[in-house]
C-alpha atoms as a PDB file:
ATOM      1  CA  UNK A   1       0.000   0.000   0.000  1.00  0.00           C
ATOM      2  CA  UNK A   2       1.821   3.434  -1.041  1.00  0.00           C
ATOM      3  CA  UNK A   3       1.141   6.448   1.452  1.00  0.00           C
ATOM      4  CA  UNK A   4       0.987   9.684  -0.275  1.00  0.00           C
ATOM      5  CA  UNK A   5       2.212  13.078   1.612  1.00  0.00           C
ATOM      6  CA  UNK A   6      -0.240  15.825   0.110  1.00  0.00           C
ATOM      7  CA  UNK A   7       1.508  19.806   0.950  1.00  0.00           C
ATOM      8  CA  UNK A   8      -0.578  22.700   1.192  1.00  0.00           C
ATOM      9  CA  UNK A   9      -0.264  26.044   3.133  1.00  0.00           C
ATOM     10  CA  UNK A  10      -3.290  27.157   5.289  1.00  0.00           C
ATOM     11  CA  UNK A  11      -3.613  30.832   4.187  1.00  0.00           C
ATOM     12  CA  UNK A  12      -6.922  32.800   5.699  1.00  0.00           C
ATOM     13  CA  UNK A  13      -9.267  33.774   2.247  1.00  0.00           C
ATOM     14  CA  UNK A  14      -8.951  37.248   3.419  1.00  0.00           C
ATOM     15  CA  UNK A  15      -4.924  37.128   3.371  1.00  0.00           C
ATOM     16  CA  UNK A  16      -5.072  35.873   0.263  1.00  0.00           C
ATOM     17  CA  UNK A  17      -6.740  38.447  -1.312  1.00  0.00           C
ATOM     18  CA  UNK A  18      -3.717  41.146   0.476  1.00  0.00           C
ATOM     19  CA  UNK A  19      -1.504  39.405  -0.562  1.00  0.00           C
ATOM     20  CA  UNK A  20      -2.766  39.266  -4.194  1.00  0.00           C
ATOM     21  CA  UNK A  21      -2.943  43.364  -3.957  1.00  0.00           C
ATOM     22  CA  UNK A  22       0.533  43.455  -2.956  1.00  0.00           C
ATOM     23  CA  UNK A  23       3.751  41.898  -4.035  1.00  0.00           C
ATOM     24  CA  UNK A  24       5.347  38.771  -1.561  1.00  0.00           C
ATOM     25  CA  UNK A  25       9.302  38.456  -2.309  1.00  0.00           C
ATOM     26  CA  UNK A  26       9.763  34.383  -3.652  1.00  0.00           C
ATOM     27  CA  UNK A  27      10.969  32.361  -0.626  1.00  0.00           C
ATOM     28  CA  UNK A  28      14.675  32.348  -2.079  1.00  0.00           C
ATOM     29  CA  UNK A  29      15.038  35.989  -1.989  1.00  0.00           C
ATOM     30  CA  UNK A  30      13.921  36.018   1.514  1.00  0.00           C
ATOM     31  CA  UNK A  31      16.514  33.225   3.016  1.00  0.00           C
ATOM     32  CA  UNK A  32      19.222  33.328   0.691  1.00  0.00           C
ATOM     33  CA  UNK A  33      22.362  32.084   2.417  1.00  0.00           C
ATOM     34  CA  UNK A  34      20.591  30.786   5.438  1.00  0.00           C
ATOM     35  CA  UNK A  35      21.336  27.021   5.752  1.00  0.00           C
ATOM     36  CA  UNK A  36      18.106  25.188   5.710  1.00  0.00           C
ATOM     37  CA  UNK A  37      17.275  23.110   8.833  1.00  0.00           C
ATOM     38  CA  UNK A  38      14.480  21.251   7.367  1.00  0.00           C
ATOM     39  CA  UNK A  39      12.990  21.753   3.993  1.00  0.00           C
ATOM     40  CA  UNK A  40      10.392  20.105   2.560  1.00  0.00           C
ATOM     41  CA  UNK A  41       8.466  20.949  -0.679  1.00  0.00           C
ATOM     42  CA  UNK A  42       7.580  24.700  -0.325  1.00  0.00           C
ATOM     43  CA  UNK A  43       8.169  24.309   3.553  1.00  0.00           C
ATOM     44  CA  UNK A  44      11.655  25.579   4.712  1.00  0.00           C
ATOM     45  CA  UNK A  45      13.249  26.207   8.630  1.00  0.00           C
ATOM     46  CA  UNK A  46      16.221  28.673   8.467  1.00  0.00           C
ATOM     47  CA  UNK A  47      17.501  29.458  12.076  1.00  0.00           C
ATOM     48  CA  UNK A  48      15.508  32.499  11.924  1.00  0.00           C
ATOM     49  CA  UNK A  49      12.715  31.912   9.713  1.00  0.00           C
ATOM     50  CA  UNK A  50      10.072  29.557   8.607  1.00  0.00           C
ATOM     51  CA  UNK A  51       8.948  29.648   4.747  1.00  0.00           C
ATOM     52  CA  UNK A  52       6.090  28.520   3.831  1.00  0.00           C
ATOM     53  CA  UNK A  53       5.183  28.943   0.016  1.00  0.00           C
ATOM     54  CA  UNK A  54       5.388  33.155  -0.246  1.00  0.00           C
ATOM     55  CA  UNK A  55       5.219  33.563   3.661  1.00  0.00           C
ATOM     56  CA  UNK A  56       7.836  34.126   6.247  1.00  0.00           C
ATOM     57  CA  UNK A  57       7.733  34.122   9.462  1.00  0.00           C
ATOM     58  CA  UNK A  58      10.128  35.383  12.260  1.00  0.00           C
ATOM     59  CA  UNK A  59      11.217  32.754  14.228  1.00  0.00           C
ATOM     60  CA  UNK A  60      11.769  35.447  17.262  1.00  0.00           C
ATOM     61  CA  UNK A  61       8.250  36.419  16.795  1.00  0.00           C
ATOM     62  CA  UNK A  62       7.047  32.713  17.127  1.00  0.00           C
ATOM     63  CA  UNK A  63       5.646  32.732  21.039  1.00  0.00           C
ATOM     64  CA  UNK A  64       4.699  28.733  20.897  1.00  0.00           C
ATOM     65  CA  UNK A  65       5.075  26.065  18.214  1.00  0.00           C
ATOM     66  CA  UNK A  66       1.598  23.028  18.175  1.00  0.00           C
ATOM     67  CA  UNK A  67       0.611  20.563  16.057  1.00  0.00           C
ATOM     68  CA  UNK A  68      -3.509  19.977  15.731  1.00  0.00           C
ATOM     69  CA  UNK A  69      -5.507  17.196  14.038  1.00  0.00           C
ATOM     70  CA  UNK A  70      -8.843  17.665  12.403  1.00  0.00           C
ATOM     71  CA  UNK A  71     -10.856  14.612  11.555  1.00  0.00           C
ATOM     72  CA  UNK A  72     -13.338  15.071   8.716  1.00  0.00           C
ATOM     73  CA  UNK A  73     -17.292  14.720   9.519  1.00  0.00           C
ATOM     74  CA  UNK A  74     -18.175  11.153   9.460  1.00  0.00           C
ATOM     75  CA  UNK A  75     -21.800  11.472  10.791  1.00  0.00           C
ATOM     76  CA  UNK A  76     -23.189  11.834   6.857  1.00  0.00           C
ATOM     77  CA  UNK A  77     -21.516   8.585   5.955  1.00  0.00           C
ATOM     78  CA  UNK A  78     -22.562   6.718   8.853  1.00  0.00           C
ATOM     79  CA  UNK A  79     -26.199   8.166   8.815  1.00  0.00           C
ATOM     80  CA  UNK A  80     -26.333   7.164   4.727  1.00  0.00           C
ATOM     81  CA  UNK A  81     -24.863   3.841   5.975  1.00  0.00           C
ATOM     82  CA  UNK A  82     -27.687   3.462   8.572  1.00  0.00           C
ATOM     83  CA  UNK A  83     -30.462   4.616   6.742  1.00  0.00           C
ATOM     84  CA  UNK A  84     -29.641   2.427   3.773  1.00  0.00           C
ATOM     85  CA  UNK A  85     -29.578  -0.448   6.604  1.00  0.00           C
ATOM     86  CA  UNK A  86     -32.557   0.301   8.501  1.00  0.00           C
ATOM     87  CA  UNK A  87     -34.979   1.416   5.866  1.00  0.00           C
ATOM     88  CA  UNK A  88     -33.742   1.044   2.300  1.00  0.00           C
ATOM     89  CA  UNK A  89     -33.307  -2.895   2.746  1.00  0.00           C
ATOM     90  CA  UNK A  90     -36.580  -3.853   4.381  1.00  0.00           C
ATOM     91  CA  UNK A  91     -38.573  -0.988   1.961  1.00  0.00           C
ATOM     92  CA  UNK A  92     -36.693  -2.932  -0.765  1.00  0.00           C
ATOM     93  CA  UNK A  93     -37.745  -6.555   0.570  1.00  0.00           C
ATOM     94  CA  UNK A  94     -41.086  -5.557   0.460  1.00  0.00           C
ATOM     95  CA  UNK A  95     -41.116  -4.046  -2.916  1.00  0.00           C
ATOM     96  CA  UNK A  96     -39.496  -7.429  -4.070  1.00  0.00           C
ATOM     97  CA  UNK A  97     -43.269  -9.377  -2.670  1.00  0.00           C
ATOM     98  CA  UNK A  98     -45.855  -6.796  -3.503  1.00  0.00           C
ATOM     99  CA  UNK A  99     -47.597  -5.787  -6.871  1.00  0.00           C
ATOM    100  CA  UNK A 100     -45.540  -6.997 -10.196  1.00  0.00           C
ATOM    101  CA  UNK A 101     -46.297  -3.617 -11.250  1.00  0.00           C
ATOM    102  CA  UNK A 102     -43.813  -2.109  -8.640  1.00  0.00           C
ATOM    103  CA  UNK A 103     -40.773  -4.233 -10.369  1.00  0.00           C
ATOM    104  CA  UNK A 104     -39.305  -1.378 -11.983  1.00  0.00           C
ATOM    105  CA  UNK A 105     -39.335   0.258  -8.980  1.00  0.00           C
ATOM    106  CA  UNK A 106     -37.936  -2.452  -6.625  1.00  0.00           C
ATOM    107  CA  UNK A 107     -35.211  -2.383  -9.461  1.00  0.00           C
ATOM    108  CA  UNK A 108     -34.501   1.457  -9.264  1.00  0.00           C
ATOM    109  CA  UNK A 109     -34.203   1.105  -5.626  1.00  0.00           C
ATOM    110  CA  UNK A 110     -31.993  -1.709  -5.372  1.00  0.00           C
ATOM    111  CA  UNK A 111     -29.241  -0.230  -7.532  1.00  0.00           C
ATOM    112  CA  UNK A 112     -29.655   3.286  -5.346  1.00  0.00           C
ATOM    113  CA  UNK A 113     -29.205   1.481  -2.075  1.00  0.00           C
ATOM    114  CA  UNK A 114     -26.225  -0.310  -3.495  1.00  0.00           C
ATOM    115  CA  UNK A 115     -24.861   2.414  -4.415  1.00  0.00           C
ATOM    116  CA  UNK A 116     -25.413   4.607  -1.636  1.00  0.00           C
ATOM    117  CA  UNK A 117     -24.309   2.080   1.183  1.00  0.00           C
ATOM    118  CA  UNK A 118     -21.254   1.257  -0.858  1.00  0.00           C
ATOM    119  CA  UNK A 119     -19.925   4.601  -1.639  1.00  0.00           C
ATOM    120  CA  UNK A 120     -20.753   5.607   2.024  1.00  0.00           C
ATOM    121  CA  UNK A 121     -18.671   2.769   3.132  1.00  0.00           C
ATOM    122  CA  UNK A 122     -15.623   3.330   0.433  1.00  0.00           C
ATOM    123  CA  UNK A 123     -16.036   7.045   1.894  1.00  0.00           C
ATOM    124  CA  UNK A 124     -15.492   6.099   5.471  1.00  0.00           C
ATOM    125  CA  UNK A 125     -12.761   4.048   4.536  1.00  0.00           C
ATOM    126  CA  UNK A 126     -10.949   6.304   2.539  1.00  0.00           C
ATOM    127  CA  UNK A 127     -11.180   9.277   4.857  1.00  0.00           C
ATOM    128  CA  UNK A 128      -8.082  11.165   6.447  1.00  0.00           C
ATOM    129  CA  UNK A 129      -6.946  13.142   9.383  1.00  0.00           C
ATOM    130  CA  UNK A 130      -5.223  16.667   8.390  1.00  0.00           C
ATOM    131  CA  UNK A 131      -2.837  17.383  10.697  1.00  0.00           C
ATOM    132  CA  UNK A 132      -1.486  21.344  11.097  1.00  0.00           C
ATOM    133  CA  UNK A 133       1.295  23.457  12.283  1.00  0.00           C
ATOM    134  CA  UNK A 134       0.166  26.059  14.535  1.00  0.00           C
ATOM    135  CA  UNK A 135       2.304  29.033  15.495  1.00  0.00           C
ATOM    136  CA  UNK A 136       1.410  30.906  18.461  1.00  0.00           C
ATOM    137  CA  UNK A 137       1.989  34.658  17.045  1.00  0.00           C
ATOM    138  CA  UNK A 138       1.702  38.612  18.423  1.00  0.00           C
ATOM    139  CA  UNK A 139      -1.258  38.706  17.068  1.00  0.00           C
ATOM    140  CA  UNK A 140      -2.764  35.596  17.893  1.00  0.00           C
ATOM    141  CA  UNK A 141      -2.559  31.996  16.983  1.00  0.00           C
ATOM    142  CA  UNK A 142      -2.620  30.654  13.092  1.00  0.00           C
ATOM    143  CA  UNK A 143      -2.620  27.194  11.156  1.00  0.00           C
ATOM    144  CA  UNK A 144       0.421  28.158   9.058  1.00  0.00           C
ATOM    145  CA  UNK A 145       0.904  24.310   6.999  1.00  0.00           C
ATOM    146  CA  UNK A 146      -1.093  21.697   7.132  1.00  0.00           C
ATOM    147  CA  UNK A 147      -0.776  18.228   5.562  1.00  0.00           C
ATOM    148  CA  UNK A 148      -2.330  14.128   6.056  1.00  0.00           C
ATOM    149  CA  UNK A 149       1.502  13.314   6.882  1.00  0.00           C
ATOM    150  CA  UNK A 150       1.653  13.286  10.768  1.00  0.00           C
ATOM    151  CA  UNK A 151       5.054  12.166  10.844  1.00  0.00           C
ATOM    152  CA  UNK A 152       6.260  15.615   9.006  1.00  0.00           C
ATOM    153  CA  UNK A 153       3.766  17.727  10.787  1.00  0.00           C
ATOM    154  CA  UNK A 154       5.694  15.839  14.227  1.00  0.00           C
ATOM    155  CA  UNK A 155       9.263  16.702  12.277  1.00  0.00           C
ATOM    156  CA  UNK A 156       8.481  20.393  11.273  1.00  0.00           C
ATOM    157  CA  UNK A 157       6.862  20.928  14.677  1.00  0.00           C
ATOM    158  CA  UNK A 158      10.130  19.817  16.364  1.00  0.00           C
ATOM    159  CA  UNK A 159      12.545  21.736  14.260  1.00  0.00           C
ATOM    160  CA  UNK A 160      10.773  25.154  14.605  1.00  0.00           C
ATOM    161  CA  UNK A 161      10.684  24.388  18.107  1.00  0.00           C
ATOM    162  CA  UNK A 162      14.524  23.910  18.056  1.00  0.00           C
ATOM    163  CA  UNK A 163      15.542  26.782  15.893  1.00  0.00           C
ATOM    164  CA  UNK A 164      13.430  29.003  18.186  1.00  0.00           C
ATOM    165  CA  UNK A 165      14.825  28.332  21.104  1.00  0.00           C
ATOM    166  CA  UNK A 166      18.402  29.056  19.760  1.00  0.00           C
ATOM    167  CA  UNK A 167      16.876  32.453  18.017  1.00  0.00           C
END
C-alpha cells in the first residue's frame, strides 16, 4: 500500500486576497544564504525563519510552536450507511413481494441502495486526518501548513521548536 504526503499552506481567504494586492518576495530571496534546517516541498526552517510557500515568518516572533488534528465529519456517511440499513433494505424486501407492477421500482431502488451504502462505506474508509502546524503569534494563533503526513507535521513541529529556542 503506497502512502501519499499531500503539501498545502493554510492561508486565511482574506490574506489571500492582500496578498494578491501586494507583491510577496519568492521564498529564495527572503533566506538566501541561510542554511536550511528542514525543507520540505515549499516548507523551509532557516535558524531564523520559517517559509512557507510566499510567507515568512520570524522565528523570534514565534511565542509557541503546536501541532492539531482535524478529523473530517463522518456522521453523513454513517447516517447514509444506517439509513440504507434500517430502511432502504426492508422498503426494498417488500417491494421485491408486492404488486408486479412495482418491479421497476424495486429495481430502481436496489441499484440506489447499493450504491449509496457502498460509496458511504468506500467514503469512510478512505477518509483522512489533516494534521497542522500552529504558530502561536503577536497577534494571535494561526494554522500556518497543514498536511495528512503526521510524521512531518511531528518533524516540522520539532525543528521550529529547536531553531526558536536558539533564536
Amino acid at each position: 500500500m503506497a502512502v501519499v504526503t499531500v503539501l498545502h499552506p493554510v492561508v486565511p481567504v482574506r490574506e489571500r486576497e492582500v496578498e494578491q494586492r501586494r507583491p510577496v518576495a519568492p521564498p529564495e530571496a527572503v533566506d538566501a544564504g541561510e542554511p536550511s534546517l528542514f525543507q520540505a516541498g515549499q516548507v523551509r526552517v532557516t535558524r531564523e525563519r520559517l517559509v512557507v510557500g510566499g510567507r515568512a515568518w520570524a522565528l523570534r516572533d514565534v511565542r509557541q510552536v503546536d501541532t492539531v488534528r482535524r478529523t473530517p465529519k463522518l456522521w453523513p456517511y454513517l447516517l447514509a450507511v444506517g439509513l440504507g440499513g434500517a430502511v432502504g433494505l426492508p422498503l426494498l424486501s417488500w417491494l421485491s413481494v408486492t404488486v408486479a407492477a412495482m418491479r421497476g421500482a424495486y429495481e430502481v431502488g436496489l441499484v440506489l441502495t447499493a450504491v449509496g451504502l457502498f460509496s458511504s462505506i468506500a467514503a469512510l474508509l478512505l477518509v483522512e486526518e489533516t494534521h497542522y502546524l500552529v504558530l502561536g503569534l503577536p497577534g494571535g494563533a494561526r494554522r500556518v501548513f497543514g498536511s495528512r503526513d503526521a510524521q512531518l507535521i511531528a518533524r516540522l513541529a520539532g525543528t521550529v521548536r529547536q531553531a526558536r529556542s536558539h533564536a
